[in-house]
PDB file of N, CA and C in Angstrom:
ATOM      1  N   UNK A   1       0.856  -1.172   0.000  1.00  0.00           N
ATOM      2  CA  UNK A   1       0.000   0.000   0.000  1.00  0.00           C
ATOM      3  C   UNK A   1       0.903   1.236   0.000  1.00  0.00           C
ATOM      4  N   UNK A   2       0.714   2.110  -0.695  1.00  0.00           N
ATOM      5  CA  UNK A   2       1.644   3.566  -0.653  1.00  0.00           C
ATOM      6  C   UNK A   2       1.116   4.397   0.177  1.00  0.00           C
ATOM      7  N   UNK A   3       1.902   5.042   0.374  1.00  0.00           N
ATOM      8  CA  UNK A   3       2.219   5.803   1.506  1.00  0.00           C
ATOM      9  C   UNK A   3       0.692   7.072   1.381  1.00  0.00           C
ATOM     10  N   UNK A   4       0.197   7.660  -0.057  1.00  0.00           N
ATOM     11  CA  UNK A   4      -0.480   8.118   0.115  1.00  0.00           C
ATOM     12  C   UNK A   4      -1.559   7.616   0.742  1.00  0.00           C
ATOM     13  N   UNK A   5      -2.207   6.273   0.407  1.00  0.00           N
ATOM     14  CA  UNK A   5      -3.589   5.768   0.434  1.00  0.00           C
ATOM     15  C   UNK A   5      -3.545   5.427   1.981  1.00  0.00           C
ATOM     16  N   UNK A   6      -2.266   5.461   2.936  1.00  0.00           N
ATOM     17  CA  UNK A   6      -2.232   5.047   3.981  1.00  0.00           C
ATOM     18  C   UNK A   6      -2.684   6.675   4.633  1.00  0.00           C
ATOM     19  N   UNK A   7      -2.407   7.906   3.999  1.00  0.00           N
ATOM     20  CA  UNK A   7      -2.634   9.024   4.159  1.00  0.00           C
ATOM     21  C   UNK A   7      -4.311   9.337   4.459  1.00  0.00           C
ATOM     22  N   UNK A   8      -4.484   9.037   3.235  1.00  0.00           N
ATOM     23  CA  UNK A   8      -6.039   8.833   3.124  1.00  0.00           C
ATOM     24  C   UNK A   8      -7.030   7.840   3.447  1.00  0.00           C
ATOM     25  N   UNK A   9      -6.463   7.139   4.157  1.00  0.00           N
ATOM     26  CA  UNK A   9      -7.480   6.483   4.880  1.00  0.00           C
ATOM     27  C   UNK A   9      -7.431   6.628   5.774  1.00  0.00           C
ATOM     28  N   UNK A  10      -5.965   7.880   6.947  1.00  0.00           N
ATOM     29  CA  UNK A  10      -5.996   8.230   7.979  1.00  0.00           C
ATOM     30  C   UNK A  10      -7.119   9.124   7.643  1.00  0.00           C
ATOM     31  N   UNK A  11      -7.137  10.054   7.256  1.00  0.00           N
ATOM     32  CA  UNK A  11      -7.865  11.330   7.111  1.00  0.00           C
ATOM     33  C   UNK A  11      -9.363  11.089   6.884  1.00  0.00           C
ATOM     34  N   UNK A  12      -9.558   9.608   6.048  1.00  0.00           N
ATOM     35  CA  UNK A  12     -11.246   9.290   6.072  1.00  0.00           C
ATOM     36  C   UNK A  12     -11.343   9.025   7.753  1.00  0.00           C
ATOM     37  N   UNK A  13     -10.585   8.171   8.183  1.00  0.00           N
ATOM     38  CA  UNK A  13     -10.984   7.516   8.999  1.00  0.00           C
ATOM     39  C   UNK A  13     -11.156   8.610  10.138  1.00  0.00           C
ATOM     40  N   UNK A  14     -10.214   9.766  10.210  1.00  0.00           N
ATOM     41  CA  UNK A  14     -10.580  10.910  11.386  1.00  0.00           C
ATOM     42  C   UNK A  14     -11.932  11.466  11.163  1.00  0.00           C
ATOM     43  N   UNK A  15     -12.384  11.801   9.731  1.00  0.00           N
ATOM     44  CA  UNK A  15     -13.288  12.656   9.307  1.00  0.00           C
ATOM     45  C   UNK A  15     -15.035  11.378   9.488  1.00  0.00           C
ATOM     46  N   UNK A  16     -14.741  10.587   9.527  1.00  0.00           N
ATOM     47  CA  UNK A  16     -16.096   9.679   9.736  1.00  0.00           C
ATOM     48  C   UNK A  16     -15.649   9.362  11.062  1.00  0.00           C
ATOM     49  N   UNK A  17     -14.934  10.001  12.038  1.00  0.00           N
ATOM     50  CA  UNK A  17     -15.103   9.991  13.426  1.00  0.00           C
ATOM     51  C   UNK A  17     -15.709  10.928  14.440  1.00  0.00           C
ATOM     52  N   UNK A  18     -15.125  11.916  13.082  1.00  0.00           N
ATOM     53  CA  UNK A  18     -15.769  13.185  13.935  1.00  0.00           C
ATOM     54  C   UNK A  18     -17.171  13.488  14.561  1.00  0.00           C
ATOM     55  N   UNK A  19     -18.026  12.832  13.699  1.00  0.00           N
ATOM     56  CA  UNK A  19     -19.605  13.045  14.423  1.00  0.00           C
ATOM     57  C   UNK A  19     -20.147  12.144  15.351  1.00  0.00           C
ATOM     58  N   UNK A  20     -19.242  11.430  15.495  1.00  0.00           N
ATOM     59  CA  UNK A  20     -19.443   9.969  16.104  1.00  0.00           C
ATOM     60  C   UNK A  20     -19.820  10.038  17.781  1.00  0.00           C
ATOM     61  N   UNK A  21     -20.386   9.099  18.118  1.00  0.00           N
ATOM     62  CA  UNK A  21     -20.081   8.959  19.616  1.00  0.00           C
ATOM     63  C   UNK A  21     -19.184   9.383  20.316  1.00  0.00           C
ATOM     64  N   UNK A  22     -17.711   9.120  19.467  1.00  0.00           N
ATOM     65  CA  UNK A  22     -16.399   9.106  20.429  1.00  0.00           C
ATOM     66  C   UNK A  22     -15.851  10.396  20.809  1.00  0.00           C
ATOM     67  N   UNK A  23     -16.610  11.541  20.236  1.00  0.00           N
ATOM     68  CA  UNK A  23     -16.243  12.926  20.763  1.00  0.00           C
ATOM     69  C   UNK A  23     -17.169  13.037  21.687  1.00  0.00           C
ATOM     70  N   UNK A  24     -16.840  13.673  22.986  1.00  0.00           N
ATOM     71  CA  UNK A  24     -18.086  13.834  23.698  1.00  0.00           C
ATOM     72  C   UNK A  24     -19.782  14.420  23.970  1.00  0.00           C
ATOM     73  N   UNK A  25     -20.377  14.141  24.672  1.00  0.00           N
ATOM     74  CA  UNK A  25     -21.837  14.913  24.874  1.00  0.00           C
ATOM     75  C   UNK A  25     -22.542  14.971  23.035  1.00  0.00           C
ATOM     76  N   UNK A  26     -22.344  14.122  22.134  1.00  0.00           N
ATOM     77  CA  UNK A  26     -23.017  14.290  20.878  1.00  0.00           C
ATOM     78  C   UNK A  26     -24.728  14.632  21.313  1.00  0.00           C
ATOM     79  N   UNK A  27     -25.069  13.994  22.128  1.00  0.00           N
ATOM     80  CA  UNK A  27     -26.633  14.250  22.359  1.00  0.00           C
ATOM     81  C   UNK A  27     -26.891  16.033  23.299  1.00  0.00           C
ATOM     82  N   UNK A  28     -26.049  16.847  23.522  1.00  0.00           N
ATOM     83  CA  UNK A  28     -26.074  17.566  23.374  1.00  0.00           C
ATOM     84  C   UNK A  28     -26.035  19.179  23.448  1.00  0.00           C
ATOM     85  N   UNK A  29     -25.533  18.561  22.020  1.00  0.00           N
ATOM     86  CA  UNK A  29     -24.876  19.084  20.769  1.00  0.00           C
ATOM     87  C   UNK A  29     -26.059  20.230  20.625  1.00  0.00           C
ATOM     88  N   UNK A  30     -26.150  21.607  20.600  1.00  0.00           N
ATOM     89  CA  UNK A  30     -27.207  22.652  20.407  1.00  0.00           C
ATOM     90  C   UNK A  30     -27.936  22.520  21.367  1.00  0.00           C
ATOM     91  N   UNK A  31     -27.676  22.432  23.020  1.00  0.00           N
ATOM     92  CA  UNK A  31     -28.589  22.368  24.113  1.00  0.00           C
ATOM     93  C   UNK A  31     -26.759  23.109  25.139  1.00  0.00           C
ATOM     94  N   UNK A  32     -26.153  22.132  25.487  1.00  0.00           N
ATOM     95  CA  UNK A  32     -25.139  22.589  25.917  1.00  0.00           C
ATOM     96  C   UNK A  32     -24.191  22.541  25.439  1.00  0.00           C
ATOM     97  N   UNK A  33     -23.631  21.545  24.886  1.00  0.00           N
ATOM     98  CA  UNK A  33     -23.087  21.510  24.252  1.00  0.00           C
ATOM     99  C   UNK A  33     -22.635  22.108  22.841  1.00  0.00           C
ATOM    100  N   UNK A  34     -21.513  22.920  22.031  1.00  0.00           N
ATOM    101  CA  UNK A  34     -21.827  23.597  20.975  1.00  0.00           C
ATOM    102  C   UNK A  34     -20.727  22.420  20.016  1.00  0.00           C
ATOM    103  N   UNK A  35     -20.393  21.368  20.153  1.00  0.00           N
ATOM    104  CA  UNK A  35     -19.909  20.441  18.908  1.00  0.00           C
ATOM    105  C   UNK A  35     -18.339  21.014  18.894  1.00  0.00           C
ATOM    106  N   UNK A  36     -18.122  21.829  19.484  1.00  0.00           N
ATOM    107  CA  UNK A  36     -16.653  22.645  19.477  1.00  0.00           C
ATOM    108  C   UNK A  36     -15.322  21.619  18.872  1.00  0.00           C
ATOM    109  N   UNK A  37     -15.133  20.614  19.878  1.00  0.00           N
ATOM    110  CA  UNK A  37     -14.397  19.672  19.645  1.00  0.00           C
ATOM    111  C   UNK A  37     -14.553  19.003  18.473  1.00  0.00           C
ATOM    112  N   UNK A  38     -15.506  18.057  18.266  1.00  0.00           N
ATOM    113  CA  UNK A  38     -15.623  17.336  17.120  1.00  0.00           C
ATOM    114  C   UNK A  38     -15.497  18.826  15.631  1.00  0.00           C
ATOM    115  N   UNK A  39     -16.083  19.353  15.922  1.00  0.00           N
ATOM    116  CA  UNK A  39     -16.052  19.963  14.544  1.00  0.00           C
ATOM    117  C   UNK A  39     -15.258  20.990  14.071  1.00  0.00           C
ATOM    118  N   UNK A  40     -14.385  21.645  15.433  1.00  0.00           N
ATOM    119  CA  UNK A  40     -13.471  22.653  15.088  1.00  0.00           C
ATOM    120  C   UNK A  40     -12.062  22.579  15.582  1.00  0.00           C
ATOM    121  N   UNK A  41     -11.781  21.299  17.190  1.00  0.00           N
ATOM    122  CA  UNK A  41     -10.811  20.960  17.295  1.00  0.00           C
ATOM    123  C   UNK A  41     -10.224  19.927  16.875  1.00  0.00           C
ATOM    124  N   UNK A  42     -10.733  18.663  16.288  1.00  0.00           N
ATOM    125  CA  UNK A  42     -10.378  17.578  15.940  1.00  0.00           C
ATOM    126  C   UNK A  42      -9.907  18.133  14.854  1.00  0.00           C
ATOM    127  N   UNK A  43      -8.232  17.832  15.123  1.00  0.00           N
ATOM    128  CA  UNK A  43      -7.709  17.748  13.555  1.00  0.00           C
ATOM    129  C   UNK A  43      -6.160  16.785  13.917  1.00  0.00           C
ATOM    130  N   UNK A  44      -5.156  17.020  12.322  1.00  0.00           N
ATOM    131  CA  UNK A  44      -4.594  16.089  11.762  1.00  0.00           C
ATOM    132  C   UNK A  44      -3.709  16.530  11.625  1.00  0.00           C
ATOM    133  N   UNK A  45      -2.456  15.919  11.258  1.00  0.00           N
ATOM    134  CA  UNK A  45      -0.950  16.813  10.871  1.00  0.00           C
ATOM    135  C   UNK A  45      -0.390  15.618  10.446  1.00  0.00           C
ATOM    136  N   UNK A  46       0.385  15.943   9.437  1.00  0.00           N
ATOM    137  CA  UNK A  46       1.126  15.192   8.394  1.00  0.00           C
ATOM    138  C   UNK A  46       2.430  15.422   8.272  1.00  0.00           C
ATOM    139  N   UNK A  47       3.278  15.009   8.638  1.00  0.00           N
ATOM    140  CA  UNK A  47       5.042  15.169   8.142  1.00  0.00           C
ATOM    141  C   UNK A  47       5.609  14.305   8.095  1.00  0.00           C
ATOM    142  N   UNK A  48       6.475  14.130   7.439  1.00  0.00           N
ATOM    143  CA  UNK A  48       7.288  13.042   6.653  1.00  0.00           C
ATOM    144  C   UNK A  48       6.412  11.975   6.939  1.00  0.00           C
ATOM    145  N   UNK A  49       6.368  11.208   7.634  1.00  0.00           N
ATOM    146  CA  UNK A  49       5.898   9.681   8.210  1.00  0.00           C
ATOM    147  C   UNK A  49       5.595   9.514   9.376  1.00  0.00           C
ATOM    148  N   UNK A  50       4.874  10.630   9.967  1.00  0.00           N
ATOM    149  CA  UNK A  50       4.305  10.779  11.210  1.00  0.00           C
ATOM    150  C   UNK A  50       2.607  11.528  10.878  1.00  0.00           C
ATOM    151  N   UNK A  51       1.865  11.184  11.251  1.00  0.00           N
ATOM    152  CA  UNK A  51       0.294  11.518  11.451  1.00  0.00           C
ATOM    153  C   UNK A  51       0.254  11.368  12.729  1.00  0.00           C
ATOM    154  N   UNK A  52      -0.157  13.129  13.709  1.00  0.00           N
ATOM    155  CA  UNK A  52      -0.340  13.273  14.593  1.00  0.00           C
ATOM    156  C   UNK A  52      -2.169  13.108  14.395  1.00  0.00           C
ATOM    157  N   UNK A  53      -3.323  12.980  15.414  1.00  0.00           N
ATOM    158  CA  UNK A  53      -4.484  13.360  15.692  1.00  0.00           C
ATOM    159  C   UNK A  53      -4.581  14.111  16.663  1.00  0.00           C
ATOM    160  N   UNK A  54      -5.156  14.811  16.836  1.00  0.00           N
ATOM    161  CA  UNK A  54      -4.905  15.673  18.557  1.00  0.00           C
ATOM    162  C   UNK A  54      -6.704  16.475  18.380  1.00  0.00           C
ATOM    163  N   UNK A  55      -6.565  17.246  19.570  1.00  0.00           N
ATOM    164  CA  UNK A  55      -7.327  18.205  19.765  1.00  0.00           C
ATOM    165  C   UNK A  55      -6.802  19.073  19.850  1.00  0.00           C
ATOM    166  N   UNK A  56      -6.508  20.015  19.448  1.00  0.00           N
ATOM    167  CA  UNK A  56      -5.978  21.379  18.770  1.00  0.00           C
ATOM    168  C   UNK A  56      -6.208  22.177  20.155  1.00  0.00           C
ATOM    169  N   UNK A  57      -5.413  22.421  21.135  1.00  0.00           N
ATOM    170  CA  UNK A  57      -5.908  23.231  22.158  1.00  0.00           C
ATOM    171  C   UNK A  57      -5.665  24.483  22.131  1.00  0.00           C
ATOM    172  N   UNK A  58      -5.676  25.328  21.436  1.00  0.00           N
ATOM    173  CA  UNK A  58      -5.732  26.987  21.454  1.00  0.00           C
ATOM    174  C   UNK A  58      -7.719  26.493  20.889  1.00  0.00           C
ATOM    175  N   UNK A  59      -8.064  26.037  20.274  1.00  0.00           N
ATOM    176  CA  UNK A  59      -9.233  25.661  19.610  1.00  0.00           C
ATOM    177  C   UNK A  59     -10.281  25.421  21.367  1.00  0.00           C
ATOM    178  N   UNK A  60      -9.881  24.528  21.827  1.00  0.00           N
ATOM    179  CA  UNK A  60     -10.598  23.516  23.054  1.00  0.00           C
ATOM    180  C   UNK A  60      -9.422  23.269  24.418  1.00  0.00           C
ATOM    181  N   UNK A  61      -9.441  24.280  24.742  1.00  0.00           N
ATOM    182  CA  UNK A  61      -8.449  24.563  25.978  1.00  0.00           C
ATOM    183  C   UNK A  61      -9.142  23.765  27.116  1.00  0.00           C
ATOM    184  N   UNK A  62     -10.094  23.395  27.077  1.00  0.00           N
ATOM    185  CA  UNK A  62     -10.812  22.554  28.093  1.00  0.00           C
ATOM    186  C   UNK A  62     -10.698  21.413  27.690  1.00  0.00           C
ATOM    187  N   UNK A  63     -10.544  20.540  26.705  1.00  0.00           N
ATOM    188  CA  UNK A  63     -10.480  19.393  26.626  1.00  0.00           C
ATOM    189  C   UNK A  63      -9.979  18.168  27.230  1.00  0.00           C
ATOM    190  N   UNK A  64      -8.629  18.909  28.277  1.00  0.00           N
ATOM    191  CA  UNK A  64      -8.524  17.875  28.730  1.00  0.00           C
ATOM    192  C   UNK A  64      -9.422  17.417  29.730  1.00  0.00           C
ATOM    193  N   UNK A  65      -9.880  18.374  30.444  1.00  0.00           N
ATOM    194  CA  UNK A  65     -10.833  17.982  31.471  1.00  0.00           C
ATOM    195  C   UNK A  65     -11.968  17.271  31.246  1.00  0.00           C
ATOM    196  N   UNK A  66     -12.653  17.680  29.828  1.00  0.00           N
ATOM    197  CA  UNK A  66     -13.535  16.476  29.676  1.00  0.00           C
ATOM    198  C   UNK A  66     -13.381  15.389  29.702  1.00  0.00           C
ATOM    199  N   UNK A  67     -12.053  15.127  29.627  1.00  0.00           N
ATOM    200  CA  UNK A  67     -11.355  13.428  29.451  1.00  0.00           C
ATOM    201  C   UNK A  67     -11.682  12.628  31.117  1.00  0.00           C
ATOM    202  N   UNK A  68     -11.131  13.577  32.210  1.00  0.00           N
ATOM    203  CA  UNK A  68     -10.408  13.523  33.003  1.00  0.00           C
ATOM    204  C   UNK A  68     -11.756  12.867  34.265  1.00  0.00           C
ATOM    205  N   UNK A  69     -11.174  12.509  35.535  1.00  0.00           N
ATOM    206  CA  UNK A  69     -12.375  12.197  36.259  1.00  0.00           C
ATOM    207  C   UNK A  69     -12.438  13.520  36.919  1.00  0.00           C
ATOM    208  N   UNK A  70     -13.908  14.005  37.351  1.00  0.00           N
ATOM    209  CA  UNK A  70     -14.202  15.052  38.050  1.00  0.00           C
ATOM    210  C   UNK A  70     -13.735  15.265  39.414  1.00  0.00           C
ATOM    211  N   UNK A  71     -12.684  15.903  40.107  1.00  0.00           N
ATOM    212  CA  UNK A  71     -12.321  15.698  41.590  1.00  0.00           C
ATOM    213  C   UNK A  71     -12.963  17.042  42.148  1.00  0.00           C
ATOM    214  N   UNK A  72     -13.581  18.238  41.532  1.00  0.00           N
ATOM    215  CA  UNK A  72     -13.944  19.722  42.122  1.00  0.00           C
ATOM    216  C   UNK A  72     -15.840  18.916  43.068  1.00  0.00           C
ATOM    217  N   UNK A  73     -15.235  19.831  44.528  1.00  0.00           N
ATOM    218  CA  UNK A  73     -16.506  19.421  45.222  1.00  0.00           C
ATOM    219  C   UNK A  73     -17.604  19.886  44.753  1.00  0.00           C
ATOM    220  N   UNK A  74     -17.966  20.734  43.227  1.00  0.00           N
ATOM    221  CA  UNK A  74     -18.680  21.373  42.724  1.00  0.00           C
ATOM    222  C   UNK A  74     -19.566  20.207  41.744  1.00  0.00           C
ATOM    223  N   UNK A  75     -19.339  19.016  41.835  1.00  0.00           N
ATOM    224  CA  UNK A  75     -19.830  17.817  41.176  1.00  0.00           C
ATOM    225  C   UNK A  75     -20.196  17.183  42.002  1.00  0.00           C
ATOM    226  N   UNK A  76     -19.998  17.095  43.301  1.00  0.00           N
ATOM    227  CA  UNK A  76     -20.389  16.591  44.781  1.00  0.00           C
ATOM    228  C   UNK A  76     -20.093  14.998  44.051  1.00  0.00           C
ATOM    229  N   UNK A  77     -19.239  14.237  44.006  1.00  0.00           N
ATOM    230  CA  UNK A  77     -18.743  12.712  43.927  1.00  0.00           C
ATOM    231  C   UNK A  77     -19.204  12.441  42.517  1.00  0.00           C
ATOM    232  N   UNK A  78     -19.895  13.138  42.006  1.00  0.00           N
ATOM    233  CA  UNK A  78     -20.287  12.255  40.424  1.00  0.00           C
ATOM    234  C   UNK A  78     -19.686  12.160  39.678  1.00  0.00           C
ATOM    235  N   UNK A  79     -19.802  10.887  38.261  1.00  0.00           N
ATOM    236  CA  UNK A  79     -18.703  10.785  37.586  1.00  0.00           C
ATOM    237  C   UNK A  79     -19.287  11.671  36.570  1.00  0.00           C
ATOM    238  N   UNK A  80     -17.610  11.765  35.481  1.00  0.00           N
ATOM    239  CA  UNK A  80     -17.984  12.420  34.350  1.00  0.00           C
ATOM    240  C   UNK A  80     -18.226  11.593  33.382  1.00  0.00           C
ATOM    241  N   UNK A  81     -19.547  12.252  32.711  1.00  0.00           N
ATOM    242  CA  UNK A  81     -20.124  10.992  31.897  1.00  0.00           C
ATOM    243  C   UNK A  81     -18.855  10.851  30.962  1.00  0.00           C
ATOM    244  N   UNK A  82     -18.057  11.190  30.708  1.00  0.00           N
ATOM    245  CA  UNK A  82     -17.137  11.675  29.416  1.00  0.00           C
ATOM    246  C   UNK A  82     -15.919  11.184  30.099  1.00  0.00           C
ATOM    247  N   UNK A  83     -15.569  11.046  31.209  1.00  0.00           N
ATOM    248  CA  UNK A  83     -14.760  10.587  31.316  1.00  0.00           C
ATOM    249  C   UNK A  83     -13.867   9.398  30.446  1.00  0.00           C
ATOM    250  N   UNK A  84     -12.304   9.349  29.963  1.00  0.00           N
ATOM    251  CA  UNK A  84     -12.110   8.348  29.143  1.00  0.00           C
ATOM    252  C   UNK A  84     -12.674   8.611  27.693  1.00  0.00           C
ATOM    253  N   UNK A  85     -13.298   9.229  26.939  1.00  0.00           N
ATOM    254  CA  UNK A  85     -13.580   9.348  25.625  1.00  0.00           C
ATOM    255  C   UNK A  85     -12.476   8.915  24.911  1.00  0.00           C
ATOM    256  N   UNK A  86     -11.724  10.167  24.953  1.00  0.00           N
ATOM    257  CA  UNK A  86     -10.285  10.017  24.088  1.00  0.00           C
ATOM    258  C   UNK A  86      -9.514   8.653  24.021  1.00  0.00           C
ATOM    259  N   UNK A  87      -9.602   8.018  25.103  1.00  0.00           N
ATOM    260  CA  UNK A  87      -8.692   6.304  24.599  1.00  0.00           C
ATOM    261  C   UNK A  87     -10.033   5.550  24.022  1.00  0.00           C
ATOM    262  N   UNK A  88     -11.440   5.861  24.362  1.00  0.00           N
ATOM    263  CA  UNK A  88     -12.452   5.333  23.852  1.00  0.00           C
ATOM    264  C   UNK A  88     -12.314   5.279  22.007  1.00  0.00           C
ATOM    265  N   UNK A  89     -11.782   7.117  21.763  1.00  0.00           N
ATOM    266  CA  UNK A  89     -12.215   7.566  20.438  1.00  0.00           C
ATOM    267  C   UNK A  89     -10.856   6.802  20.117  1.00  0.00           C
ATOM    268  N   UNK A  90      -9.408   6.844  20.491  1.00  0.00           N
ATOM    269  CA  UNK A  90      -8.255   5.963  19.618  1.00  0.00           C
ATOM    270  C   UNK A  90      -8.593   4.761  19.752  1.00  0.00           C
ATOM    271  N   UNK A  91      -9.008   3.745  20.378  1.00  0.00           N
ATOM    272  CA  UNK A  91      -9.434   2.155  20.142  1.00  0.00           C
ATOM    273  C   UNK A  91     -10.618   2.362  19.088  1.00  0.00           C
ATOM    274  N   UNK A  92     -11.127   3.078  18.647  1.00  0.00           N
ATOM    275  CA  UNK A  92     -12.197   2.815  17.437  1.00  0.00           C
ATOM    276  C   UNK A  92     -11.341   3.481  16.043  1.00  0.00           C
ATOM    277  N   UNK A  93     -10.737   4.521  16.404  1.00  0.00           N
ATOM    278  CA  UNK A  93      -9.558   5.143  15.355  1.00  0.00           C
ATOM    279  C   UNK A  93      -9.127   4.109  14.615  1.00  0.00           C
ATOM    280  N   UNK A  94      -8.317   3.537  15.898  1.00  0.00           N
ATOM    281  CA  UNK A  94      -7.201   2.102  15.699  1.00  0.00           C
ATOM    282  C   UNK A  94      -7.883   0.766  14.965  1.00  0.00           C
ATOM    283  N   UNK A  95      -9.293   0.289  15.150  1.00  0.00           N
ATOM    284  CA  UNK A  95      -9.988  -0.772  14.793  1.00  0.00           C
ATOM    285  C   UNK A  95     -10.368  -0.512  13.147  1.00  0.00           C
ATOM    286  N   UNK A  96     -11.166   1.020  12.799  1.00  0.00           N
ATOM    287  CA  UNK A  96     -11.150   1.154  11.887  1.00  0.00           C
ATOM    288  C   UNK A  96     -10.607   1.550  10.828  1.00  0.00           C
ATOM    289  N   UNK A  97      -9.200   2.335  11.260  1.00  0.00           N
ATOM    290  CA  UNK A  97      -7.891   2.087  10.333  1.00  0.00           C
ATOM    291  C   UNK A  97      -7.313   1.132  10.025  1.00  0.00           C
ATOM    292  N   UNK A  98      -6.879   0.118  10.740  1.00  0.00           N
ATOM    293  CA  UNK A  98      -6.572  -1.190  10.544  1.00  0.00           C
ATOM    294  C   UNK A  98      -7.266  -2.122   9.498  1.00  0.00           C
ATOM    295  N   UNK A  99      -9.030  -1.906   9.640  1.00  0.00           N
ATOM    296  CA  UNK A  99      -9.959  -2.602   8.811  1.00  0.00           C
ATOM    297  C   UNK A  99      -9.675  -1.771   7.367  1.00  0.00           C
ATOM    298  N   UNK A 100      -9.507  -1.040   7.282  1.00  0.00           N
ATOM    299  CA  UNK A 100      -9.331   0.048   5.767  1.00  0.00           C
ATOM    300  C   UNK A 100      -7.870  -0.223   5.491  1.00  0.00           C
ATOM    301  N   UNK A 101      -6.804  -0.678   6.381  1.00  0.00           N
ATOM    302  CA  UNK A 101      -5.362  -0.892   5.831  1.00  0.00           C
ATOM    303  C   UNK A 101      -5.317  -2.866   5.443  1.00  0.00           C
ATOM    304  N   UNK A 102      -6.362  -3.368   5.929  1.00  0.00           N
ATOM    305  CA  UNK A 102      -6.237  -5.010   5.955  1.00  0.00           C
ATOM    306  C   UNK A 102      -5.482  -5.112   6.997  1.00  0.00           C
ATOM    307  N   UNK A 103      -5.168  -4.593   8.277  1.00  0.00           N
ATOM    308  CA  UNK A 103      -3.839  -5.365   8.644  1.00  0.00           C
ATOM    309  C   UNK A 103      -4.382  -5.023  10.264  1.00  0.00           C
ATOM    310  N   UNK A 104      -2.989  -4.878  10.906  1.00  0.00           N
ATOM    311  CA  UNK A 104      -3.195  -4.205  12.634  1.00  0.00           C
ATOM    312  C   UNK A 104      -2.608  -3.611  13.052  1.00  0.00           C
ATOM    313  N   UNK A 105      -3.236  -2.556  13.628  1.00  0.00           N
ATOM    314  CA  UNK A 105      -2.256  -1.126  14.567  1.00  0.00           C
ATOM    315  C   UNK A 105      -2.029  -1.367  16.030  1.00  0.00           C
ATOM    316  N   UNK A 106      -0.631  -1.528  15.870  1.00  0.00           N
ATOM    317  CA  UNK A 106      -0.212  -1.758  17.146  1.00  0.00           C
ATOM    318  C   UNK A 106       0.201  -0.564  18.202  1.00  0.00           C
TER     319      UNK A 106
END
């Protein structure tokens, strides 16, 4: 497989992630949520033979915390539903790049 098509099936595979479950609060999306992440921080970077994915944080300066478990007594013990997304969203990254390369990402 060349190096481009390995390109482009990173880049499908980010872009049919983006609306997905694996970014957080999708349900909502135009209530509290404004889609910020999925649609304006999720992005990609390309050099030589490296493809970064990230969340762009000048974009979503909060992001990590959505990841993170809630410890502020301002949640009084509850979890965050969101907690964990991000290794949620790379194990589906990883499953469905692999299925589009034939092979496995280790």
């Amino acid at each position: 497989m060349t190096r481009q098509k390995v390109i482009n099936a990173i880049i499908a595979t980010v872009e049919e992630l983006r609306p997905s479950i694996y970014v957080p609060n999708p349900q909502t999306r135009g209530k509290t949520s404004t889609g910020n992440m999925a649609d304006n921080a999720l992005w990609y970077s390309i050099e030589d033979d490296v493809v970064d994915v990230y969340i762009h944080p000048a974009i979503a300066p909060y992001c990590y915390y959505t990841n993170e478990p809630w410890i502020s007594p301002k949640w009084k013990g509850k979890k965050n539903p969101n907690e964990g997304w991000w290794k949620r969203f790379c194990e589906e990254f990883a499953r469905r790049l692999a299925e589009k390369l034939r092979g496995e990402i280790k």
